[in-house]
Protein backbone atom coordinates (compact mmCIF):
# COMPACT_ATOMS: atom_id res chain seq x y z
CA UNK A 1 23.97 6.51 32.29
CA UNK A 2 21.43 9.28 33.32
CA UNK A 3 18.11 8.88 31.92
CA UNK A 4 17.24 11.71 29.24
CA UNK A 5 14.48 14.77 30.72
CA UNK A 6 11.31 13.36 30.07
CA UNK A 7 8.12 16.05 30.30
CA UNK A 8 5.22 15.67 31.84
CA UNK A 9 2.81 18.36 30.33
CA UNK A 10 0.04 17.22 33.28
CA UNK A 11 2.58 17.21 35.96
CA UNK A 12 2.62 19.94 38.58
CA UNK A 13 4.86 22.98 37.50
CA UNK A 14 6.45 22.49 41.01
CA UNK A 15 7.36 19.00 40.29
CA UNK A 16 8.69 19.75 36.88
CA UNK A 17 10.84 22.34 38.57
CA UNK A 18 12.20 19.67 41.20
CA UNK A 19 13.00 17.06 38.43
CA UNK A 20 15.12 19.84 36.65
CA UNK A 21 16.83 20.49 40.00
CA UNK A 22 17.34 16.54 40.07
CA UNK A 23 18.38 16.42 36.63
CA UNK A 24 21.23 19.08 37.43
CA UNK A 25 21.99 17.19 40.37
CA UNK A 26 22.71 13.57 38.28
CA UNK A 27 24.60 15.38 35.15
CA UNK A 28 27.00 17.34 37.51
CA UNK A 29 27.74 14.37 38.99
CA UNK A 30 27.71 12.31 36.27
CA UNK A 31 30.56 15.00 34.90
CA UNK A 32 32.37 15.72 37.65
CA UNK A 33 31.29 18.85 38.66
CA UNK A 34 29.88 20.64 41.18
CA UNK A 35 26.48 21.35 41.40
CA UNK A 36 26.28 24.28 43.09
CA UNK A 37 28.00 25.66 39.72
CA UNK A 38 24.88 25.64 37.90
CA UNK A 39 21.85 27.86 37.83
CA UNK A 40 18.77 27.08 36.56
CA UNK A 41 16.97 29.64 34.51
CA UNK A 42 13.35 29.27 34.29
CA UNK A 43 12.42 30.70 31.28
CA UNK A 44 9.01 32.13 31.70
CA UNK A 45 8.33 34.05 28.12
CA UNK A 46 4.85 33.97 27.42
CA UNK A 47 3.33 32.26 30.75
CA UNK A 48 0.79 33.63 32.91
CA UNK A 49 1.97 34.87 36.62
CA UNK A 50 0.26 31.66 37.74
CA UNK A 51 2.82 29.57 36.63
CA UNK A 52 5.77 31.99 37.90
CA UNK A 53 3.98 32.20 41.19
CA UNK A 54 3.72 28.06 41.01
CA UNK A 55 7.52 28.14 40.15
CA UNK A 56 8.30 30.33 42.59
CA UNK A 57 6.32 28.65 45.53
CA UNK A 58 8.68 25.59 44.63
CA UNK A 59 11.95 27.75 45.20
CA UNK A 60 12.40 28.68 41.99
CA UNK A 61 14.33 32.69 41.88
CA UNK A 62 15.38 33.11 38.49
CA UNK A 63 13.22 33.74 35.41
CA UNK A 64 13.98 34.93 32.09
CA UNK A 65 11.92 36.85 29.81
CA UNK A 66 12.60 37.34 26.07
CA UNK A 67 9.75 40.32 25.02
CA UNK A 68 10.42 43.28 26.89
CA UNK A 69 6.36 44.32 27.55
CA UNK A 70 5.59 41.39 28.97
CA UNK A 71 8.49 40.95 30.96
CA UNK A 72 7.94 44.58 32.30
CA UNK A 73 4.09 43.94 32.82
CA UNK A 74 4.95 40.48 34.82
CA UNK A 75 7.83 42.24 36.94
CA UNK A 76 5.14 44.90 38.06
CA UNK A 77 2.58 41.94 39.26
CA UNK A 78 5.26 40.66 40.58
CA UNK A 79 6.85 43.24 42.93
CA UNK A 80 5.76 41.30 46.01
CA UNK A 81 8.07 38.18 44.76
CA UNK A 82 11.93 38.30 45.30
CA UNK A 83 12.55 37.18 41.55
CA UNK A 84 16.25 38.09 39.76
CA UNK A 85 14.56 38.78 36.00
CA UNK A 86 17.25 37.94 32.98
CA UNK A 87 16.24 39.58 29.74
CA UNK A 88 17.53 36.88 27.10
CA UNK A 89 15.85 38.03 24.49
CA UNK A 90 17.38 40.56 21.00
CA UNK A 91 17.34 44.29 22.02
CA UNK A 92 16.54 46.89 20.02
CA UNK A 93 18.51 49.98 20.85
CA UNK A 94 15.20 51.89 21.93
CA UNK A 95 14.59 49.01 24.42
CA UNK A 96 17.91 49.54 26.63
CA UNK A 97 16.49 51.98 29.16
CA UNK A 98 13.68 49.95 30.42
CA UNK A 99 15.90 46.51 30.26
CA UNK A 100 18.71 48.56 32.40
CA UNK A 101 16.36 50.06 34.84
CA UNK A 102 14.29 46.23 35.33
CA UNK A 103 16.57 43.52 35.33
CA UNK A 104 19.59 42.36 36.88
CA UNK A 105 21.11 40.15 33.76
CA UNK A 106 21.01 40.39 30.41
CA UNK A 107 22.34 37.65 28.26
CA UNK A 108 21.94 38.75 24.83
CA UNK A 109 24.42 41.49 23.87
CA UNK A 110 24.99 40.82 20.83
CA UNK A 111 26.50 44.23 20.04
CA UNK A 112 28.90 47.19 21.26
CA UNK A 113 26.03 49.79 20.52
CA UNK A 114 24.08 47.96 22.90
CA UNK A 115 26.15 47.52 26.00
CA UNK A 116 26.98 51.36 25.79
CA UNK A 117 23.63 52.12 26.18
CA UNK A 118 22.75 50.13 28.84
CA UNK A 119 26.16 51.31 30.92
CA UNK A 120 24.63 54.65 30.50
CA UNK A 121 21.00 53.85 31.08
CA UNK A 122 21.52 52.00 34.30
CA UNK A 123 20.34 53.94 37.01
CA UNK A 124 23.00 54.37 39.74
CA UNK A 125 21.40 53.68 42.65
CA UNK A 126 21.29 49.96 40.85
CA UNK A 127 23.98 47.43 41.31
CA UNK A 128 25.85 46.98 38.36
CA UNK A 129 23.79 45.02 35.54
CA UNK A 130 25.48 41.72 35.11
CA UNK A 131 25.87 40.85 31.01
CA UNK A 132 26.58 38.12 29.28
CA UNK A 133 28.21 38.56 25.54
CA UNK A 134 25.81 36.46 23.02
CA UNK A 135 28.11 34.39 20.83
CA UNK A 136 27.32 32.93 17.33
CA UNK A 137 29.17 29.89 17.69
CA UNK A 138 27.59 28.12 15.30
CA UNK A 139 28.43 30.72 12.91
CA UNK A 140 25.32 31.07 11.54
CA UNK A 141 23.85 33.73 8.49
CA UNK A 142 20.84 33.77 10.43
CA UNK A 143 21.65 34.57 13.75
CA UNK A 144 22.90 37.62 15.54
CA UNK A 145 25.79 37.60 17.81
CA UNK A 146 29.62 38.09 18.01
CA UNK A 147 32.07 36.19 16.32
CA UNK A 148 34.61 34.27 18.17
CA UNK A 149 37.06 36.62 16.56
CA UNK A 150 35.47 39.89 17.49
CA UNK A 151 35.34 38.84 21.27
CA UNK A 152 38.44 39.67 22.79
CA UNK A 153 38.17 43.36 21.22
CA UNK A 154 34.38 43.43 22.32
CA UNK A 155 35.50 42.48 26.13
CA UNK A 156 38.43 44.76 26.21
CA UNK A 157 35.98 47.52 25.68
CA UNK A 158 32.95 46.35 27.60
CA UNK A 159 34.73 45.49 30.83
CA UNK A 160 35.63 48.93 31.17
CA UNK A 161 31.98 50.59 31.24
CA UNK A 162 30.67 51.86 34.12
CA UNK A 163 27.55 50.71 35.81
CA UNK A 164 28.11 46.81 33.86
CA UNK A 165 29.49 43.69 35.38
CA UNK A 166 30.72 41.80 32.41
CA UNK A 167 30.33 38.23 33.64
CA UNK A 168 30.61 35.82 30.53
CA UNK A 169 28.94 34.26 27.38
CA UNK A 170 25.72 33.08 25.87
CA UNK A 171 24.97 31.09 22.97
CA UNK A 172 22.22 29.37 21.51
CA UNK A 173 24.01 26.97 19.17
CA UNK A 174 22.46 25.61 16.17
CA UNK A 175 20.29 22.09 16.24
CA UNK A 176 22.75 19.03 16.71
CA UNK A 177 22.10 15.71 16.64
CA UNK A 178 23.12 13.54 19.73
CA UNK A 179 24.90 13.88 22.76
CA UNK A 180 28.46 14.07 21.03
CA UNK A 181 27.43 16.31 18.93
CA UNK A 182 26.14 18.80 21.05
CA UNK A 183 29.18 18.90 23.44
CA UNK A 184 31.76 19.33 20.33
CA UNK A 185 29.96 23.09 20.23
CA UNK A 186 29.62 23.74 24.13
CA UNK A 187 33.15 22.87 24.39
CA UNK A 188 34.44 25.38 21.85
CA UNK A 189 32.36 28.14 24.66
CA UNK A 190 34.19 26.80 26.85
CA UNK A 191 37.94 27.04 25.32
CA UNK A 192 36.45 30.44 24.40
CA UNK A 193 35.67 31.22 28.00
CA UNK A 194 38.90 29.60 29.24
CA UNK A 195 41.05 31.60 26.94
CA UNK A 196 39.38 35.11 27.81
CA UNK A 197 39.48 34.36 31.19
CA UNK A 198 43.36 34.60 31.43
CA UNK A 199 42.82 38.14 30.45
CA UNK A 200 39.85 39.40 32.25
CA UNK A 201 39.15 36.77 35.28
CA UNK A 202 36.64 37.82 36.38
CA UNK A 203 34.49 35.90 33.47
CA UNK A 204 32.68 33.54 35.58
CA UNK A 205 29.62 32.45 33.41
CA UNK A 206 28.41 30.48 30.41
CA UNK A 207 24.71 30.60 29.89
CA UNK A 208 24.11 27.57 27.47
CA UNK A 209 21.82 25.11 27.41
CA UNK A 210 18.18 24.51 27.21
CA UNK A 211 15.47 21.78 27.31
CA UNK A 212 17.26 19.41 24.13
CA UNK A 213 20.60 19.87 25.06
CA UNK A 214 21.04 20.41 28.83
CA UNK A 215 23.10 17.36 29.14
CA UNK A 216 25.80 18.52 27.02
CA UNK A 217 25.84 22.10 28.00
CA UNK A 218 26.41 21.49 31.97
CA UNK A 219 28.94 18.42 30.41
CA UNK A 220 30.91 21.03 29.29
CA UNK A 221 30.32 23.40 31.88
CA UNK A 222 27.19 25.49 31.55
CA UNK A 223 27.07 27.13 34.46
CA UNK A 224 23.65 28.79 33.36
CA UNK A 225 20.86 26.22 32.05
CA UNK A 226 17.91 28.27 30.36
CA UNK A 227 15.15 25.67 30.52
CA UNK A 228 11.22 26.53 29.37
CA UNK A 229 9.78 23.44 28.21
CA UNK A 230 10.61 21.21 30.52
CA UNK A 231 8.93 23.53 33.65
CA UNK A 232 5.87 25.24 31.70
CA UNK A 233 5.30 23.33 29.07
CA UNK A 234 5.33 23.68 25.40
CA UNK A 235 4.40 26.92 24.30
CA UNK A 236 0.87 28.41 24.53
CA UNK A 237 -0.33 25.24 26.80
């Protein structure tokens, strides 16, 4: 049995990032999978460039950002670094020219509106902007995303914009308790991917998982863990 993800707040953000790298390692392994089939996502929202350029000096590439000024503030201090930027945060239809011209994923389209305006915002000197659907799996009031019956419809149209690589889905399920638990809801994203896939293979990607639930996410095939915590910290330390 792989031990849980313990955090060290006082431990080097360098370390932190090489115990998440180990951590992928042992639960891939521990699942049967691969572990070159998971990326780890440092999510960097609301941390200094210190601790980017810390995460960074450890090998870290990919960071995603959830509020669009300070992602676009950090990715101009940050020119020098070879960083892929995810935006993985809601978008607000007057946000989509800045995220299409300054990022090369986003994982939160939660809506058609949205993913038209980004096809058309994408400057085409750009490779195409690789997407990620955001699916509310949980089904919850509160929470933005498409339904699991809306999908297919939503990726029939979306796959054929220009200047957007529709890659897979996102979801941010709601709190469960335990192990089992967890993996009952990352394995319905995965059926879901499965089942699209047939249609449109080229759907490569589920970005799910963070800090609490990594475990079950990459147990049921994550191929995208979005981890914060765990690196930087908790919030605002």
């Amino acid at each position: 049995m792989t031990s849980p993800i313990s955090i060290n707040q006082s431990a080097n953000i360098a370390e932190n990032v090489q115990q998440i790298q180990q951590n992928i390692i042992n639960f891939c392994q521990q699942y049967g999978r691969n572990p070159d089939e998971v990326r780890l996502l440092a999510v960097s929202k609301t941390k200094p460039i210190e601790d980017i350029r810390a995460a960074y000096a450890s090998g870290q590439r990919l960071f995603g950002e959830n509020y669009l000024q300070e992602a676009l503030q950090k990715i101009s201090e940050l020119e020098d670094l070879d960083i892929e930027w995810h935006f993985i945060g809601a978008i607000q239809s007057n946000k989509t020219r800045d995220i299409a011209e300054h990022f090369s994923w986003v994982h939160s389209i939660d809506r058609l509106k949205i993913a038209r305006r980004l096809s058309a915002q994408r400057p085409p000197e750009l490779p195409a902007l690789n997407v990620c659907l955001e699916v509310n799996i949980s089904e919850e009031e509160s929470k933005s995303g498409f339904k699991l019956a809306e999908l297919e419809a939503a990726i029939d149209e979306i796959s054929q914009l220009p200047n957007l690589a529709l890659r897979g889905l996102m979801a941010i399920p709601a709190q469960a308790e335990g192990l089992q638990e967890q993996r009952v809801i990352f394995s319905k994203m995965k059926q879901t991917l499965d089942r699209l896939k047939h249609k449109h293979p080229q759907l490569d990607t589920l970005s799910m998982g963070m800090t609490n639930d990594m475990q079950a996410a990459i147990a049921e095939g994550s191929t995208i863990v979005r981890i914060g915590t765990a690196i930087f910290g908790e919030r605002g330390t």
